[in-house]
Protein backbone atom coordinates (compact mmCIF):
# COMPACT_ATOMS: atom_id res chain seq x y z
CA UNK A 1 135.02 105.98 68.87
CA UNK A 2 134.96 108.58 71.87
CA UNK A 3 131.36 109.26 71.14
CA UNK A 4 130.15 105.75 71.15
CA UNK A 5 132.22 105.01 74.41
CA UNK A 6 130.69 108.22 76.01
CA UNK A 7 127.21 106.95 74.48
CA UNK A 8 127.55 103.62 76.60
CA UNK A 9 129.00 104.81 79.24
CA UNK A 10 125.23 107.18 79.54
CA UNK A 11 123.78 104.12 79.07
CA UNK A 12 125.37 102.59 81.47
CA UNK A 13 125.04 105.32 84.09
CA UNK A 14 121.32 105.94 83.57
CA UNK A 15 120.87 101.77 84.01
CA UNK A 16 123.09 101.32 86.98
CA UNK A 17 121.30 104.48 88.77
CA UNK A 18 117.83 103.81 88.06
CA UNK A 19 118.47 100.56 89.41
CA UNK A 20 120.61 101.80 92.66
CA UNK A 21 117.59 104.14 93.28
CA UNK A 22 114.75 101.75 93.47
CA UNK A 23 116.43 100.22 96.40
CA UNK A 24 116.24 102.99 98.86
CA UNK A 25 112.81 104.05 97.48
CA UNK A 26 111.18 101.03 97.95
CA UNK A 27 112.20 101.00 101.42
CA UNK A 28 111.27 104.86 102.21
CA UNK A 29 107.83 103.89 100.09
CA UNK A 30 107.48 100.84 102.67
CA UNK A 31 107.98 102.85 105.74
CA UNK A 32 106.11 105.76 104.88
CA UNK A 33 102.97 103.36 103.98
CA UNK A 34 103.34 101.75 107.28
CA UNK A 35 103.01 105.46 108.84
CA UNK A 36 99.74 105.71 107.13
CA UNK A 37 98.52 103.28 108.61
CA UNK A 38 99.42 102.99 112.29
CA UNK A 39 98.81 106.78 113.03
CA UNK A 40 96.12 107.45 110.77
CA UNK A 41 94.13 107.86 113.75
CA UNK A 42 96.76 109.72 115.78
CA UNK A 43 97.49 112.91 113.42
CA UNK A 44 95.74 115.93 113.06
CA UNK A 45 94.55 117.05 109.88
CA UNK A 46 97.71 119.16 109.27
CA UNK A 47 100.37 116.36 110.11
CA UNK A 48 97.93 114.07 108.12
CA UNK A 49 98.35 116.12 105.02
CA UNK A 50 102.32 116.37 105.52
CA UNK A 51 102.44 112.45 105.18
CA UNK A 52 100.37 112.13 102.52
CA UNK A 53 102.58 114.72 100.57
CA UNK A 54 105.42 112.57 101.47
CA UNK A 55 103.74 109.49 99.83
CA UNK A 56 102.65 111.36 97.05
CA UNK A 57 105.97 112.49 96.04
CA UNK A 58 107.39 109.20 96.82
CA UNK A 59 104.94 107.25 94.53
CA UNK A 60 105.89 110.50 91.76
CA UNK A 61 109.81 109.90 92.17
CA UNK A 62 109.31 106.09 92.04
CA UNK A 63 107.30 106.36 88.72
CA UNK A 64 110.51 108.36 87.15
CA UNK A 65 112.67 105.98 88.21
CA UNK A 66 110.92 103.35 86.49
CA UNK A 67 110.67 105.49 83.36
CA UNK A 68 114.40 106.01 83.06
CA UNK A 69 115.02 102.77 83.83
CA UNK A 70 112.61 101.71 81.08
CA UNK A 71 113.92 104.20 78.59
CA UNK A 72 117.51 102.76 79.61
CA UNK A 73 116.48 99.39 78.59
CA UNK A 74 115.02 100.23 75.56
CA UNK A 75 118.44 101.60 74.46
CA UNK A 76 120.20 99.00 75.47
CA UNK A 77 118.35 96.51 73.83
CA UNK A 78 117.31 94.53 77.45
CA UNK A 79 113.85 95.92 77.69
CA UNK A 80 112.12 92.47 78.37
CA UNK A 81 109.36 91.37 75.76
CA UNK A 82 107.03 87.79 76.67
CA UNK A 83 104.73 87.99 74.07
CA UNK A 84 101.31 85.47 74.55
CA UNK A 85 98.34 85.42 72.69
CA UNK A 86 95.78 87.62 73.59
CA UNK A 87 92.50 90.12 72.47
CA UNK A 88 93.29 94.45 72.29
CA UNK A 89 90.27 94.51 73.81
CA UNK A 90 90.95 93.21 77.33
CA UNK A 91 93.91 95.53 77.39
CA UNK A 92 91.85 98.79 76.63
CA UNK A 93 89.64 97.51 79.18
CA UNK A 94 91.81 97.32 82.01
CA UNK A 95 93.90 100.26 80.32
CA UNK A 96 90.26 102.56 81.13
CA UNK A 97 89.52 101.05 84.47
CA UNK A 98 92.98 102.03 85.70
CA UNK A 99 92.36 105.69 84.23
CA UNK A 100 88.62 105.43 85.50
CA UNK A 101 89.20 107.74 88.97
CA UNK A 102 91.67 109.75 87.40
CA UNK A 103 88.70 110.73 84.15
CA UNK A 104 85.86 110.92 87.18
CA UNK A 105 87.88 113.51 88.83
CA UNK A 106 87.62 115.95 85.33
CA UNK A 107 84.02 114.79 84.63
CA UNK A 108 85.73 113.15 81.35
CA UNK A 109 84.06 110.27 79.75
CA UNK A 110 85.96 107.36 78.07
CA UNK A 111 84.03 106.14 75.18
CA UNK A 112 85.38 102.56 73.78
CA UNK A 113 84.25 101.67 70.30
CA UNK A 114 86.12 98.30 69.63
CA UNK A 115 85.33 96.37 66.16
CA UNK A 116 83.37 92.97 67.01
CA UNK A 117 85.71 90.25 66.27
CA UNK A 118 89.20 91.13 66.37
CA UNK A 119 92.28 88.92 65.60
CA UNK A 120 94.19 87.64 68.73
CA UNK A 121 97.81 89.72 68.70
CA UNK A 122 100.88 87.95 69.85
CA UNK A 123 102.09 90.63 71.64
CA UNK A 124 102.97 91.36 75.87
CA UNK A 125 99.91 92.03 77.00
CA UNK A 126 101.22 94.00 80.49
CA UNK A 127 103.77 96.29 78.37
CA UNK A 128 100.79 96.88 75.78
CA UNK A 129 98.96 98.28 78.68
CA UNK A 130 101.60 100.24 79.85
CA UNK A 131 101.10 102.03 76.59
CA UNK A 132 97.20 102.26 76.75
CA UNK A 133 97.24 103.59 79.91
CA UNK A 134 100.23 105.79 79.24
CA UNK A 135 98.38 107.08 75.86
CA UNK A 136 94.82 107.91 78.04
CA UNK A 137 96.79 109.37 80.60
CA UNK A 138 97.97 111.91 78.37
CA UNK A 139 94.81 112.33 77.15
CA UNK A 140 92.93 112.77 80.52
CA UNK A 141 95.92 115.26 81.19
CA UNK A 142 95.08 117.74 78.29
CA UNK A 143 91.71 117.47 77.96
CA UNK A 144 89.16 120.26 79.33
CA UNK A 145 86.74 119.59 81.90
CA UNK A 146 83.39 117.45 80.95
CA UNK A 147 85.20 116.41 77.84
CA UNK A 148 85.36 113.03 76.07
CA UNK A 149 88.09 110.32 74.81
CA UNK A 150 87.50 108.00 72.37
CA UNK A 151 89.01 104.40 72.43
CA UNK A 152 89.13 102.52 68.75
CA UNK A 153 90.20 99.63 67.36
CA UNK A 154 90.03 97.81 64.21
CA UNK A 155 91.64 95.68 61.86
CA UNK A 156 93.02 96.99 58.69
CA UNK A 157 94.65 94.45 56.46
CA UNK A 158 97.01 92.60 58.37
CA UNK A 159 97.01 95.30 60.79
CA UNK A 160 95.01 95.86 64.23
CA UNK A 161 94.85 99.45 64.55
CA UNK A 162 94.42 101.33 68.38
CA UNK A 163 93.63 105.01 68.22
CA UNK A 164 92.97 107.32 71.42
CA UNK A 165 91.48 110.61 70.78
CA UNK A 166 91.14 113.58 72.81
CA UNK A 167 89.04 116.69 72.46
CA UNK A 168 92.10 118.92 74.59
CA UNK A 169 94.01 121.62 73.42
CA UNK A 170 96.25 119.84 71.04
CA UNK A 171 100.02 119.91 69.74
CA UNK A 172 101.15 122.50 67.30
CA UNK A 173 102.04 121.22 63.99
CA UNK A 174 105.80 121.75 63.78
CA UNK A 175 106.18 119.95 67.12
CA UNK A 176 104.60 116.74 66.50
CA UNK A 177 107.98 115.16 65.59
CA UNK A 178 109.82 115.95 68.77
CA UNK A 179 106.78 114.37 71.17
CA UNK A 180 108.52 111.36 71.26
CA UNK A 181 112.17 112.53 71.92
CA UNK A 182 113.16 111.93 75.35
CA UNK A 183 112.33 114.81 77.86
CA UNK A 184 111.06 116.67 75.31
CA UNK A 185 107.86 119.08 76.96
CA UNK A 186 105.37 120.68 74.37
CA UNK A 187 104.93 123.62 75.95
CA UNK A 188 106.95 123.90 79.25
CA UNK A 189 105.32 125.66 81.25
CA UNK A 190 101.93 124.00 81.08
CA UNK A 191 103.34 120.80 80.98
CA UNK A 192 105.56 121.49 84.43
CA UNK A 193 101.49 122.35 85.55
CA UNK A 194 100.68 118.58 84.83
CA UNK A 195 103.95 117.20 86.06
CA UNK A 196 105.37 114.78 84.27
CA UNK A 197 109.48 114.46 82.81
CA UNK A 198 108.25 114.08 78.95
CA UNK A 199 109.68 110.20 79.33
CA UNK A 200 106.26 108.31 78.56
CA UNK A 201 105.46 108.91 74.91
CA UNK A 202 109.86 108.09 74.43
CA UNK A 203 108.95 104.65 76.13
CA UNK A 204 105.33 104.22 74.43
CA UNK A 205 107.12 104.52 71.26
CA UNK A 206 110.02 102.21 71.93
CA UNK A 207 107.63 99.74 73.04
CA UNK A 208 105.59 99.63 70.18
CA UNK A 209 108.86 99.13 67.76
CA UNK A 210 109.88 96.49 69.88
CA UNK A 211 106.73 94.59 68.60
CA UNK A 212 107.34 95.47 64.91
CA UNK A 213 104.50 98.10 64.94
CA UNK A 214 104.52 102.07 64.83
CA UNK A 215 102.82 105.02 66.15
CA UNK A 216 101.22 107.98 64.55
CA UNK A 217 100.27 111.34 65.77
CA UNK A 218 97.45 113.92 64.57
CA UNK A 219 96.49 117.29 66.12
CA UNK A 220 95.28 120.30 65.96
CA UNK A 221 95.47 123.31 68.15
CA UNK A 222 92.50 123.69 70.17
CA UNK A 223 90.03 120.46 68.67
CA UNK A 224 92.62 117.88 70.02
CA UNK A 225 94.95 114.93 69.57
CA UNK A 226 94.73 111.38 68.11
CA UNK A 227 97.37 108.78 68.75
CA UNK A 228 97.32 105.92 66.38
CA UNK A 229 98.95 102.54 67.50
CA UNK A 230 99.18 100.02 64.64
CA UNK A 231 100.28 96.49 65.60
CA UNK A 232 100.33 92.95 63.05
CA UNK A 233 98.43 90.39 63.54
CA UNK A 234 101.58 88.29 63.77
CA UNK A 235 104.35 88.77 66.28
CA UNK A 236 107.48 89.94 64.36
CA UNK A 237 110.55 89.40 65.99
CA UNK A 238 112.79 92.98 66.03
CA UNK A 239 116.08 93.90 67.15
CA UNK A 240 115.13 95.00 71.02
CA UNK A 241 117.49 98.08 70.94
CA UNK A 242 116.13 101.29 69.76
CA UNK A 243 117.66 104.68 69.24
CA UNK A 244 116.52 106.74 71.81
CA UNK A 245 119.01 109.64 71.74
CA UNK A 246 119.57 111.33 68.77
CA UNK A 247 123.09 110.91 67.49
CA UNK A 248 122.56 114.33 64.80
């Protein structure tokens, strides 16, 4: 009984701080914008570069905040789902044009091979991108220099299957399972290089069980990584909370 009190009260904390947080930040984001652009002509290089750090690092802080908050909700069971009709394929398309600048700037190419004729999904098309674009952003992120990504989809049974595969250095075998634990970095060091708080394959996952579908992982060290999404045709209505934390 302890453990499940101290277990909401976390859950509890991390929701009521996320949410305290975005407050403040959204007015420091607000100002510091507003800087930008009323002495963009009156800095010198040097104090131009100190307030676009500031941004920079704002925008980075605000984008945890939303993770934890997301990963809160997910726990909790309030993680909002409005699923509408709609095609995979105009999600992986404005999934890739989001990524688009951030591929250019690694000379990566994003390949989309996307089966003619798909079944509409019944599924929330803006969360759905939050895990395309989460999925290519991870690829982008380990993959070498004038690489590729492939985009897929098809339909297998009753089944549309996504898959995103990179050519990068790939995940050793005996840590595959712990990707999607909560803070959980494959290799420390070179992930603190990319940045990140090892919160967006926790919340890619959660999402995806929210809409009665799972994810798969295959790798190997040094040819890459291939993420498979698999959704039904039909939207299946699941209990909203998912087990984030481990209780072992």
């Amino acid at each position: 009984e302890q453990l499940e009190k101290l277990n909401n009260l976390k859950s509890l904390f991390l929701n009521i701080t996320s949410h305290e947080l975005r407050t403040p930040m959204a007015a420091i984001k607000g100002y510091a914008q507003l800087l930008e652009m009323d002495l963009s002509n009156k800095l010198d290089e040097k104090q131009k570069n100190i307030l676009h750090t500031i941004v920079r690092n704002i925008d980075r802080l605000d984008r945890l905040i939303n993770d934890i908050l997301d990963v809160s909700r997910l726990e909790s069971g309030t993680l909002k789902i409005v699923p509408e009709k709609c095609r995979i394929e105009e999600i992986i398309d404005r999934a890739i044009e989001t990524m688009r600048g951030q591929a250019q700037m690694k000379d990566i190419k994003i390949e989309k091979l996307v089966e003619y004729d798909l079944p509409e999904l019944f599924i929330d098309k803006y969360r759905m991108e939050q895990v395309v674009t989460n999925l290519l952003s991870n690829a982008i992120k380990f993959s070498n220099r004038n690489s590729r990504i492939i985009v897929r989809a098809s339909k297998k049974g009753d089944k549309v299957v996504l898959e995103i595969q990179d050519f990068g250095r790939g995940i050793p075998k005996n840590k595959l399972k712990k990707i999607f634990e909560p803070f959980y970095q494959v290799d420390s060091g070179m992930d603190r290089k990319f940045g990140g708080a090892g919160l967006g394959l926790t919340i890619v996952k959660g999402i995806i069980e929210a809409h009665g579908g799972n994810i798969e992982v295959e790798s190997k060290v040094g040819e890459g990584t291939t993420f498979r999404v698999i959704l039904p045709t039909r939207y299946i209505e699941k209990e909203r909370k998912i087990e984030i934390f481990s209780r072992k």
